[in-house]
Protein backbone atom coordinates (compact mmCIF):
# COMPACT_ATOMS: atom_id res chain seq x y z
CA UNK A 1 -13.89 4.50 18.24
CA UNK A 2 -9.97 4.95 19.29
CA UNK A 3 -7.24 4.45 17.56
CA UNK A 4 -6.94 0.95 18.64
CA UNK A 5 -10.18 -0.32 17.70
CA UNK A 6 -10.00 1.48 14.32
CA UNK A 7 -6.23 -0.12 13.45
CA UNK A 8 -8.00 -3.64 14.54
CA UNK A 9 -10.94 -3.22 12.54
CA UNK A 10 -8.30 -2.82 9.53
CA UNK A 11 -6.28 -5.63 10.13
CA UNK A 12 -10.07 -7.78 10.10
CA UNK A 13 -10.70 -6.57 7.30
CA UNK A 14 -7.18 -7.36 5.61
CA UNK A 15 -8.14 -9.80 2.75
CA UNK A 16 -5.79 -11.44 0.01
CA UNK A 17 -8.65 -10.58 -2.70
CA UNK A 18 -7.86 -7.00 -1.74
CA UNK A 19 -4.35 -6.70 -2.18
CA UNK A 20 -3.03 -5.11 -4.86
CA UNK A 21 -0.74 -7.18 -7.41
CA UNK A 22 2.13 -5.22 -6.49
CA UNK A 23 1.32 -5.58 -3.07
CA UNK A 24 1.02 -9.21 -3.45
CA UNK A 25 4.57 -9.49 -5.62
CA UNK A 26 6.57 -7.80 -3.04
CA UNK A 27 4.62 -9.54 0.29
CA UNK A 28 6.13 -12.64 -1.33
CA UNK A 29 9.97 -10.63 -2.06
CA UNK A 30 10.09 -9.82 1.48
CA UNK A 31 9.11 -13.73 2.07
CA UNK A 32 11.84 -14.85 0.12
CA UNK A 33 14.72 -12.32 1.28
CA UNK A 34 13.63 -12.95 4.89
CA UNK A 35 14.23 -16.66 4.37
CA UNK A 36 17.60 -16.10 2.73
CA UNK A 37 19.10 -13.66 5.38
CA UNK A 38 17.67 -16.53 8.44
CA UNK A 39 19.30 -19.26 6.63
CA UNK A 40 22.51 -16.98 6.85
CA UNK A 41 22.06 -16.18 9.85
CA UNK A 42 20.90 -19.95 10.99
CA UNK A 43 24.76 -21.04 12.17
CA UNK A 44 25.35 -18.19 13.79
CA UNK A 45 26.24 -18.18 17.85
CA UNK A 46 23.59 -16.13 18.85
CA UNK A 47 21.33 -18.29 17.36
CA UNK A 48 23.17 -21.57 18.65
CA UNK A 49 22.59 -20.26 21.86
CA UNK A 50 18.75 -19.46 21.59
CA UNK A 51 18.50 -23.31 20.16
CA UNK A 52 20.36 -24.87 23.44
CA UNK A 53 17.49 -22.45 25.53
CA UNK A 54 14.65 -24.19 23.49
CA UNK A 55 15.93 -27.73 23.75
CA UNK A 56 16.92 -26.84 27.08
CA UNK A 57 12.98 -25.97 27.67
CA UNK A 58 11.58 -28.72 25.15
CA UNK A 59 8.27 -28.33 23.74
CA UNK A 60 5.99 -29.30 21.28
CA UNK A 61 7.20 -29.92 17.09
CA UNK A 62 4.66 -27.39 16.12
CA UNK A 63 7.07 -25.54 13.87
CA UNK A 64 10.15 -25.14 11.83
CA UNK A 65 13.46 -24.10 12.87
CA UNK A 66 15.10 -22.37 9.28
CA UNK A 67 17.97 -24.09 8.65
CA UNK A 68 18.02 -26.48 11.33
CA UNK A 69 16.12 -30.21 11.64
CA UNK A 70 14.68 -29.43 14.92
CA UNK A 71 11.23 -28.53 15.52
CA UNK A 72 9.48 -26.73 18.58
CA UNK A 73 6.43 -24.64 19.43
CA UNK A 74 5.25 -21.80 17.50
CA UNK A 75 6.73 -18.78 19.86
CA UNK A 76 9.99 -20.38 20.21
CA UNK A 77 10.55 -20.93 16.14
CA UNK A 78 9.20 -17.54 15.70
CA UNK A 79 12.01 -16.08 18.64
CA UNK A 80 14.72 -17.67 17.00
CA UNK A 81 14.13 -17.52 13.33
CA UNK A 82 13.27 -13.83 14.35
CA UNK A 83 16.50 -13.48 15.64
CA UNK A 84 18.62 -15.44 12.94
CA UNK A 85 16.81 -13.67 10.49
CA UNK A 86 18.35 -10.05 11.81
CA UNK A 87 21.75 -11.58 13.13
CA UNK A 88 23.53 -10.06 9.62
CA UNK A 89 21.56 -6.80 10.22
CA UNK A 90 21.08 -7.89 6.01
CA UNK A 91 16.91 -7.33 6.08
CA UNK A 92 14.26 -4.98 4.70
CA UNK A 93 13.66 -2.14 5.95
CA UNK A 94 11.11 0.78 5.75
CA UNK A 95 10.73 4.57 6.22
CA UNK A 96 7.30 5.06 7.35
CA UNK A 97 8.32 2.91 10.65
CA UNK A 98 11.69 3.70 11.12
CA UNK A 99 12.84 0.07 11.54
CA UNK A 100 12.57 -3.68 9.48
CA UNK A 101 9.30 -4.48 8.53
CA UNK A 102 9.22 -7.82 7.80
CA UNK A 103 11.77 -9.67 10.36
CA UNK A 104 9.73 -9.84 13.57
CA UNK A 105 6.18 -10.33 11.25
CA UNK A 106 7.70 -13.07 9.45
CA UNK A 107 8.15 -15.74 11.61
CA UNK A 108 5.26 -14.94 13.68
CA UNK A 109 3.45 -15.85 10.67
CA UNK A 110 5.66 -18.94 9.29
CA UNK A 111 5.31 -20.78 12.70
CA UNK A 112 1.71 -19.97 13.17
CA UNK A 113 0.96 -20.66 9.69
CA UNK A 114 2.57 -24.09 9.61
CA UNK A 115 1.17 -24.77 13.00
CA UNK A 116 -2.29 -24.10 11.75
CA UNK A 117 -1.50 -25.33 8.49
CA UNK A 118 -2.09 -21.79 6.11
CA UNK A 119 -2.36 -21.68 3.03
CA UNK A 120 0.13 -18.78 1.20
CA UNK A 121 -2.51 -16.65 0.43
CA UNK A 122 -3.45 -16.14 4.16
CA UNK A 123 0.10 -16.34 5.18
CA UNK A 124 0.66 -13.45 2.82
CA UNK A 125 -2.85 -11.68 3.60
CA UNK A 126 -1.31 -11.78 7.56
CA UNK A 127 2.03 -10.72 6.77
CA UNK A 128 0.64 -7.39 5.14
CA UNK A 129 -1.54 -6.64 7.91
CA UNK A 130 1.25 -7.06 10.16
CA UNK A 131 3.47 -4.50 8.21
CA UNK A 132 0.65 -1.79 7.56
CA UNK A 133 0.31 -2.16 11.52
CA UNK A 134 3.64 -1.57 12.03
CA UNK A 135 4.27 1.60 9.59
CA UNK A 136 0.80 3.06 10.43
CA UNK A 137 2.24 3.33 14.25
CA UNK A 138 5.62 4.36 12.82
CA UNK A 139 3.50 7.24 11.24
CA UNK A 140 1.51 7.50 14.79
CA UNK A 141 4.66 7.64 16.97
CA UNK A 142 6.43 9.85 14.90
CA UNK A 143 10.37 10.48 14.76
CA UNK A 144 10.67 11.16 18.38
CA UNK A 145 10.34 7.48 18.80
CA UNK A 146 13.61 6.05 17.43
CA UNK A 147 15.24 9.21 18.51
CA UNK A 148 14.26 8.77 22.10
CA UNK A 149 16.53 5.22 22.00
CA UNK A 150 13.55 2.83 20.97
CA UNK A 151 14.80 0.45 18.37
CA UNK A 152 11.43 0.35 16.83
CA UNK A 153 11.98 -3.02 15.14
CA UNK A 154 11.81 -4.27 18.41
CA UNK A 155 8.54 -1.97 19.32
CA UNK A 156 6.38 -1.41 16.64
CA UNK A 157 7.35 -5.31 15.19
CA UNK A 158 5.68 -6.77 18.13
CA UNK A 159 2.40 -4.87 17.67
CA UNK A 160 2.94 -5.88 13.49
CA UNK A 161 3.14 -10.14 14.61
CA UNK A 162 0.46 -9.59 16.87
CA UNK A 163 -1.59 -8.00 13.87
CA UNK A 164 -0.48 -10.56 11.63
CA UNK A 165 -1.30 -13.20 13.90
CA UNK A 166 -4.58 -12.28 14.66
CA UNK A 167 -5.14 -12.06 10.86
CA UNK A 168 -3.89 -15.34 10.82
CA UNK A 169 -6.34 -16.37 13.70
CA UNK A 170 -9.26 -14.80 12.41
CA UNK A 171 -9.84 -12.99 15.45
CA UNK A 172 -12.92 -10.66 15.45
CA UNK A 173 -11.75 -6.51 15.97
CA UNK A 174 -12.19 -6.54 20.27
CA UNK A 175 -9.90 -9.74 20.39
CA UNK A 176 -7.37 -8.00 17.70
CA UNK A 177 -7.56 -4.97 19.88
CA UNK A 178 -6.91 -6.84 22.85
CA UNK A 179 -4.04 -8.61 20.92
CA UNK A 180 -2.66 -5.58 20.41
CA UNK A 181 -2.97 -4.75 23.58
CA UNK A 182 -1.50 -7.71 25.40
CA UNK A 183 1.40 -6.84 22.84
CA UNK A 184 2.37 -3.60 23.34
CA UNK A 185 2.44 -3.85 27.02
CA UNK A 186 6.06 -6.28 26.58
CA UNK A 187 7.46 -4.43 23.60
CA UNK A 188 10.55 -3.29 24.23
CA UNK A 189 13.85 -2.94 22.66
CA UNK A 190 16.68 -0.29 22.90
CA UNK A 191 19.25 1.01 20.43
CA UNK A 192 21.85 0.91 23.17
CA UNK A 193 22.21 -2.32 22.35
CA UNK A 194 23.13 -2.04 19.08
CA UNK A 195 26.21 -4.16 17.72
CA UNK A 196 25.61 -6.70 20.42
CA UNK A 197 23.54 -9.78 20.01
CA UNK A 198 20.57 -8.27 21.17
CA UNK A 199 19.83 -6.35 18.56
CA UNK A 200 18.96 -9.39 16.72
CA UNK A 201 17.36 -10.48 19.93
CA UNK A 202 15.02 -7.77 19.80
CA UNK A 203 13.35 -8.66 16.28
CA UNK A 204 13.05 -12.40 17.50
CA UNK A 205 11.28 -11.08 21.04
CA UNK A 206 8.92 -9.03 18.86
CA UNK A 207 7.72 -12.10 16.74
CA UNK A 208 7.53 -14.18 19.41
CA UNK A 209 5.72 -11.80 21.86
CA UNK A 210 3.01 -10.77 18.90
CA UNK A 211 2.42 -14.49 18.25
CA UNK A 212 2.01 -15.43 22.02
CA UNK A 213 -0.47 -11.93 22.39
CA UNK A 214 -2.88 -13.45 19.48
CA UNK A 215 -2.76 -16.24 21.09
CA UNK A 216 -3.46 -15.68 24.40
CA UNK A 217 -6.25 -13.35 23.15
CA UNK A 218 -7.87 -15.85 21.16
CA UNK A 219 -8.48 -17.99 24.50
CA UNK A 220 -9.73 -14.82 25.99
CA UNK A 221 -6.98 -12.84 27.90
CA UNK A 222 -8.16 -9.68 28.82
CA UNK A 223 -6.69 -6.55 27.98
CA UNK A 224 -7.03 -2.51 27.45
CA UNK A 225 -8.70 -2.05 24.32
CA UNK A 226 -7.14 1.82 23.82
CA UNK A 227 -3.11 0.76 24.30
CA UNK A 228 -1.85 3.01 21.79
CA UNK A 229 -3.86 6.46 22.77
CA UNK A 230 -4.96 5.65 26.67
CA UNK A 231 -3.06 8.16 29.00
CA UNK A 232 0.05 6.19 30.10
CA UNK A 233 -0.28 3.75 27.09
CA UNK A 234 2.10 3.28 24.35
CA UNK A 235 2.01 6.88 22.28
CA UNK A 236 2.30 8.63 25.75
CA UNK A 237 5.26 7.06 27.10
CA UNK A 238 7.23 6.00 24.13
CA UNK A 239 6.74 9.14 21.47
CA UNK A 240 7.51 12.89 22.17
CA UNK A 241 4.34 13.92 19.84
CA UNK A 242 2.13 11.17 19.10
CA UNK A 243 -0.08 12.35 15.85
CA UNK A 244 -4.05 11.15 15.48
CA UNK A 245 -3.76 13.06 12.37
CA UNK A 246 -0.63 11.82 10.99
CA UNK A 247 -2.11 8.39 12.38
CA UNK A 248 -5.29 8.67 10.03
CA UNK A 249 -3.57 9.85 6.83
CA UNK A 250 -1.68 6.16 7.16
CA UNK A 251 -4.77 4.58 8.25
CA UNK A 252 -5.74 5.59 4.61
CA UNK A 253 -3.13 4.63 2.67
CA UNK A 254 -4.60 0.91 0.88
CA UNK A 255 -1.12 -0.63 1.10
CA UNK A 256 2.29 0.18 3.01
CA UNK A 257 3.59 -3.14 1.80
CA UNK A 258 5.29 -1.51 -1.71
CA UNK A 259 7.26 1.00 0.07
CA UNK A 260 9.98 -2.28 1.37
CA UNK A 261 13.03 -1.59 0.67
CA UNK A 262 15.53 -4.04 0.35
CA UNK A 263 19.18 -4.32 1.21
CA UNK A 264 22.15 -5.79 -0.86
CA UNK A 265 25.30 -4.48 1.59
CA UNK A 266 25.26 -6.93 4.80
CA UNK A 267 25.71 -3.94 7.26
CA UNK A 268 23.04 -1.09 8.66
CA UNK A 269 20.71 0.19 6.39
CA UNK A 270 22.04 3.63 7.05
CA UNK A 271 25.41 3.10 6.11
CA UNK A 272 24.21 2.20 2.61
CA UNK A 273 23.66 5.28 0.62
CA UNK A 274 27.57 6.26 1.61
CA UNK A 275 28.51 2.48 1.19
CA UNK A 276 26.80 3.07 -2.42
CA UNK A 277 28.28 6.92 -2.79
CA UNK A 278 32.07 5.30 -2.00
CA UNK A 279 31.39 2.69 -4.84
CA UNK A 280 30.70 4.96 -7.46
CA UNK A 281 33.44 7.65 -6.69
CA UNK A 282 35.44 4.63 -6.85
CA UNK A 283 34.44 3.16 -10.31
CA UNK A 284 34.38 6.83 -12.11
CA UNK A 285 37.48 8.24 -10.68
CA UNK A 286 39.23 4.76 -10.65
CA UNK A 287 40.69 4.92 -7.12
CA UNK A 288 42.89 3.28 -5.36
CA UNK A 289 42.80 3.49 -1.67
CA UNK A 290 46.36 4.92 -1.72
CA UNK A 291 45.27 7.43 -3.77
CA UNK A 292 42.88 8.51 -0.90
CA UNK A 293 44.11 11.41 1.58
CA UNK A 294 40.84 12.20 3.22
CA UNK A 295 37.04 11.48 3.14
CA UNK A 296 34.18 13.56 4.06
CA UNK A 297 30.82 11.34 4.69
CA UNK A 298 27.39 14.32 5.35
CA UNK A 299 24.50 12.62 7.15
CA UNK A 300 21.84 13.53 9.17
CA UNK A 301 22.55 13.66 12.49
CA UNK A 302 20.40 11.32 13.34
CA UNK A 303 23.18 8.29 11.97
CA UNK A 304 25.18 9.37 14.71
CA UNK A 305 23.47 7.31 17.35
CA UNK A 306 23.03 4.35 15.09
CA UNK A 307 26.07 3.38 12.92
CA UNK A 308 28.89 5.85 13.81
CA UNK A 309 31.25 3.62 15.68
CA UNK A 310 34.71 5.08 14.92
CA UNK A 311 36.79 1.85 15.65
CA UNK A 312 35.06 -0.78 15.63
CA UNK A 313 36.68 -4.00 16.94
CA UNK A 314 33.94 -6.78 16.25
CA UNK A 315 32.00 -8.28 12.86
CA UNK A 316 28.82 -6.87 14.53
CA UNK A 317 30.53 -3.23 15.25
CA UNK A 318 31.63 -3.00 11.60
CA UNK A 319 28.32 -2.85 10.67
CA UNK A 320 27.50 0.25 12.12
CA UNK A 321 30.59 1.94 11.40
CA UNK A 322 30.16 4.62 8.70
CA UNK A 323 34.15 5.55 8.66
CA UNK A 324 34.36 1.14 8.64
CA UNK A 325 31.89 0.91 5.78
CA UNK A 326 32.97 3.36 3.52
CA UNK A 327 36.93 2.16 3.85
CA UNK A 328 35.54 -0.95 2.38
CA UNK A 329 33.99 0.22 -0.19
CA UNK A 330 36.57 2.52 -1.43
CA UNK A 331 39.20 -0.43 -1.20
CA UNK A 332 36.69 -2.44 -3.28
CA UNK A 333 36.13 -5.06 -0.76
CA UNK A 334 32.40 -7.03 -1.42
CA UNK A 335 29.98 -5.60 0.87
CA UNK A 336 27.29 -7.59 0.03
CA UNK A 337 28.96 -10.46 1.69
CA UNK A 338 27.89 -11.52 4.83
CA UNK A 339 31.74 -13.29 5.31
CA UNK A 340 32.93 -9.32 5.43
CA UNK A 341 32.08 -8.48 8.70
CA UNK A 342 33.87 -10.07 10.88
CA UNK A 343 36.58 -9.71 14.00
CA UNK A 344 39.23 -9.49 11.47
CA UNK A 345 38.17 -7.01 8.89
CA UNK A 346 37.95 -4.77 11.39
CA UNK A 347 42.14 -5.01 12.22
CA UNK A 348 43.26 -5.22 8.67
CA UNK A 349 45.61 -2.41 8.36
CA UNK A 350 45.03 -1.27 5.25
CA UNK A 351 41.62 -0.76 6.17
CA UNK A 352 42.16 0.76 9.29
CA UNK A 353 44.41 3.06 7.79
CA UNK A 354 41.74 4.35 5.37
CA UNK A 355 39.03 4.16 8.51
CA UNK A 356 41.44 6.78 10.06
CA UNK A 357 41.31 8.98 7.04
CA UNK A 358 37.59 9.42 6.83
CA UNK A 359 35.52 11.73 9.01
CA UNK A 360 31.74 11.86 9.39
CA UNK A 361 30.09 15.06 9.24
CA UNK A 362 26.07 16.03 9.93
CA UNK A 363 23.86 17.98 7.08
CA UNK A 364 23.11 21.76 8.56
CA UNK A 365 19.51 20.82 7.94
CA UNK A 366 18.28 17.10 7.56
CA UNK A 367 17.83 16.08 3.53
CA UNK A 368 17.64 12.14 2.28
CA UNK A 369 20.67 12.22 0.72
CA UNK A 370 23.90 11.14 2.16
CA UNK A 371 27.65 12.84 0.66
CA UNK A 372 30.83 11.63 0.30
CA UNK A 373 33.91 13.27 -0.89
CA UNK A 374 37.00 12.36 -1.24
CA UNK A 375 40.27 14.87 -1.56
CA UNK A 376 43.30 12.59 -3.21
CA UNK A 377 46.92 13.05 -2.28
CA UNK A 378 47.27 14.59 -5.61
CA UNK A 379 45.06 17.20 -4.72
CA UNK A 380 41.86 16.85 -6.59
CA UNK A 381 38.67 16.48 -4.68
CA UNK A 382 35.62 13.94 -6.16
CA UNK A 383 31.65 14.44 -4.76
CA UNK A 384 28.39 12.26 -5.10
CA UNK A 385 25.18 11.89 -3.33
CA UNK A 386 23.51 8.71 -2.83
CA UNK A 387 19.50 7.92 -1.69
CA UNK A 388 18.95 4.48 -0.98
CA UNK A 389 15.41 4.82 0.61
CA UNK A 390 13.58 4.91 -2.45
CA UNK A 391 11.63 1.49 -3.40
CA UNK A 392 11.89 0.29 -7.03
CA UNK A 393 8.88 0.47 -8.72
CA UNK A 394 10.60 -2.49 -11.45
CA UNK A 395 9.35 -5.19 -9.81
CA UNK A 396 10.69 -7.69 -12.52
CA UNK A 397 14.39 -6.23 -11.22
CA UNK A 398 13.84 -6.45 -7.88
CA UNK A 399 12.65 -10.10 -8.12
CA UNK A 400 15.89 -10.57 -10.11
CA UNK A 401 18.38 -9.19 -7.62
CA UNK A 402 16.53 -10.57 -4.45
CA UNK A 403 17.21 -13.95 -6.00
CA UNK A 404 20.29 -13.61 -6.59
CA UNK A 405 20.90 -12.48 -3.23
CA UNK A 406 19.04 -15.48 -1.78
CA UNK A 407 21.13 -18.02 -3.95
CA UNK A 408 23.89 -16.48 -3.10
CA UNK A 409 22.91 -16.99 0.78
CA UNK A 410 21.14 -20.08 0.62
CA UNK A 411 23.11 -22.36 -1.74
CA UNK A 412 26.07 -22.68 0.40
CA UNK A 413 23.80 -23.95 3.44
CA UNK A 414 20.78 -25.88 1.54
CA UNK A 415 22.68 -26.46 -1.80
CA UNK A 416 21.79 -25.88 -5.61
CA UNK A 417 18.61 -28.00 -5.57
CA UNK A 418 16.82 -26.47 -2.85
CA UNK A 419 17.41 -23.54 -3.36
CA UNK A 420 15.99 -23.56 -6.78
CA UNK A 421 12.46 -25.47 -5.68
CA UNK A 422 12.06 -22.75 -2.31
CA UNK A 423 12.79 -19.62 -5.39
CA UNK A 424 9.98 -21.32 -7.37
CA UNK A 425 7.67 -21.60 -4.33
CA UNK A 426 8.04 -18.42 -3.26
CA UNK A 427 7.61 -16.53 -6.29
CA UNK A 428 4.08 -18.74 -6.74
CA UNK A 429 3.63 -18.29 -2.72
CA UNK A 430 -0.46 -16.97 -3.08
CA UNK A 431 -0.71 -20.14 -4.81
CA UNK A 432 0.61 -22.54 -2.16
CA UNK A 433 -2.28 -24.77 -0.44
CA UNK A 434 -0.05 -25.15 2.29
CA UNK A 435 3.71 -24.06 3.19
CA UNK A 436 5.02 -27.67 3.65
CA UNK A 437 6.94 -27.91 0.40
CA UNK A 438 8.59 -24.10 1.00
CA UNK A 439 10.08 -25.78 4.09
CA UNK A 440 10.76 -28.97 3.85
CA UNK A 441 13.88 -27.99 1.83
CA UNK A 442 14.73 -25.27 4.28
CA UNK A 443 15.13 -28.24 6.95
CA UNK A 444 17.60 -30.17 4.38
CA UNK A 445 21.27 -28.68 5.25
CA UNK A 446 24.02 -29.41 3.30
């Protein structure tokens, strides 16, 4: 059996009963921080602009719209919730695939699931077959992948809503595989395009292309049933040095699910660990950002093609500006608010001056931890490491900060009420016989 038949035959077997607890507790975290970042992300243009396309197209209610009264068919909720949902670049994210986990599986499986009308636990037994699919081909492809340009949120998240959709289905393993197949043929997406609006775009394509693939495959659509290892499939073309072996020690691993991490600064997950390095040089030194002469940020060089913009000029750029970031947080300005990052913040000359002092350097030899210094016009010189990519393990905590992350992003556009009753379903999501009352409030804008 190949490698695609053997990932299939996982992602049939994928059961709720089998989930771990902790598996279960932070399937339904990722649920609820997904829904928060899509309501924030809900008004914004790109997303105004993929609604005009659907109503443009028309099609059937089958699904919700987050944040919005309308209601169209299952691919198009899933492209544009997909989409609102990374607009804010304010999602999970994960190390085994190199990307965000649960944006392009989530509304693969919220549209399907209300289409087909899901209870949680399946919802939830989908959405962790979808993300073990997409961090077992993380593991697979390798770091060659994203390196090459492949923004594998866009990639590997169409192969993880086609997995999660066939879950959903019930498809046998040769119609998974051929899911999977059908899937990985269109998935695309290319960090070029990073701090435009198709980097959202790509995480919207993904869920919508995975939900279309199970579907087409459950009325029979024929496909290869080896996409991933064939000559000329997916591993060959898209990875320097595909790994069966590397491949089968994630096959093995019960749950990938755990290993989310989540994000509470509204700009790339890679500017985070200096974002959270500034902050505390800041708090134990007490500076000031005229107290600041120069700044020294060590990453891997592997940041440099992702969020080293030196002057950025947009919300979206600012984002993916390490020298941007930092400023921000050394001049104590909220980074966890998704208000930041906009056209203006990035011309504010205080900021800018302090962008201009700070210069981004690359580790000798690649380590997790990212290092900031800062040298003071008084002459002293202040150091810290910081490692964001490290899940918590307190799941109580986590719960507690995700929702008050979610209020914080949802109460403004759904108000107090609703926001409370979609916190109590999701924390109780395994439990739901259906996912009507989740989001019926998310449909009820303020």
């Amino acid at each position: 059996m190949g490698a695609t038949l053997e990932l299939a035959e996982r992602i049939v077997r994928t059961r709720y009963a089998g989930l771990s607890a902790a598996t279960r507790t932070v399937a339904s975290q990722a649920l609820l921080d997904f829904l928060g970042v899509t309501l924030a992300g809900a008004s914004e243009p790109l997303t105004r602009i993929l609604l005009e396309q659907a109503e443009a197209e028309g099609g059937r209610p089958q699904a919700t719209v987050i944040g919005n009264a309308l209601r169209t068919s299952v691919r198009q909720a899933a492209l544009i919730n997909g989409a609102a949902g990374h607009a804010h670049d304010y999602d999970d994210v994960h190390d085994a695939m190199t990307g965000h986990p649960t944006v392009p599986v989530a509304p693969a499986v919220l549209a399907l699931g209300e289409h087909l009308g899901a209870s949680g636990s399946e919802i939830i037994a989908a959405f962790c077959a979808g993300v073990d699919t997409e961090c077992i081909l993380g593991r697979y492809a390798g770091p060659s992948h994203y390196a090459r340009g492949w923004h594998a949120t866009g990639t590997l998240g169409t192969f993880g809503a086609a997995a999660a959709s066939a879950r959903l289905l019930g498809l046998d393993v040769e119609r998974t595989a051929a899911a999977l197949g059908i899937a990985g043929t269109q998935a695309a997406g290319l960090k070029s395009q990073f701090g435009t609006m198709c980097k959202p775009l790509h995480a919207g394509h993904a869920a919508a292309t995975g939900v279309e693939a199970a579907l087409l495959a459950a009325r029979g659509f024929e496909s290869r049933l080896d996409i991933l290892e064939t000559a000329q499939g997916f591993m060959a073309t898209q990875s320097e040095a595909p790994s069966l072996e590397r491949f089968h020690q994630a096959l093995a691993v019960a749950d990938h699910v755990p290993d989310i991490c989540f994000k509470y600064h509204a700009a790339c997950y890679l500017t985070h660990s200096a974002i959270e390095a500034a902050r505390t040089l800041r708090a134990q030194h007490d500076l000031a950002p005229g107290d600041v002469s120069a700044v020294e940020i060590w990453v891997n060089a592997g940041h440099f093609g992702v969020c080293n913009i030196l002057e950025p000029g947009t919300g979206l750029e600012a984002k993916f500006s390490l020298r941007l970031t930092v400023a921000l947080a050394l001049a104590g300005d909220d980074t966890a608010s998704i208000e930041l990052f906009s056209d203006a913040v990035t011309a504010r000359p205080d900021l800018v001056a302090l962008r201009d002092r700070v210069a981004v350097r690359a580790h000798e030899r690649a380590r997790a931890e990212t290092r900031v210094t800062v040298r003071t016009s008084s002459g002293r010189e202040f150091s810290t490491e910081a490692n964001v990519a490290i899940p918590l393990t307190d799941l109580d905590l986590q719960w507690q900060r995700l929702a008050g992350k979610f209020q914080s992003l949802a109460q403004p556009r759904i108000g107090e009420r609703a926001t409370r009753v979609v916190l109590e379903h999701c924390r109780a999501f395994g439990d739901l016989a259906s996912i009507e009352p989740l989001l019926q409030p998310l449909r009820e804008l303020q």
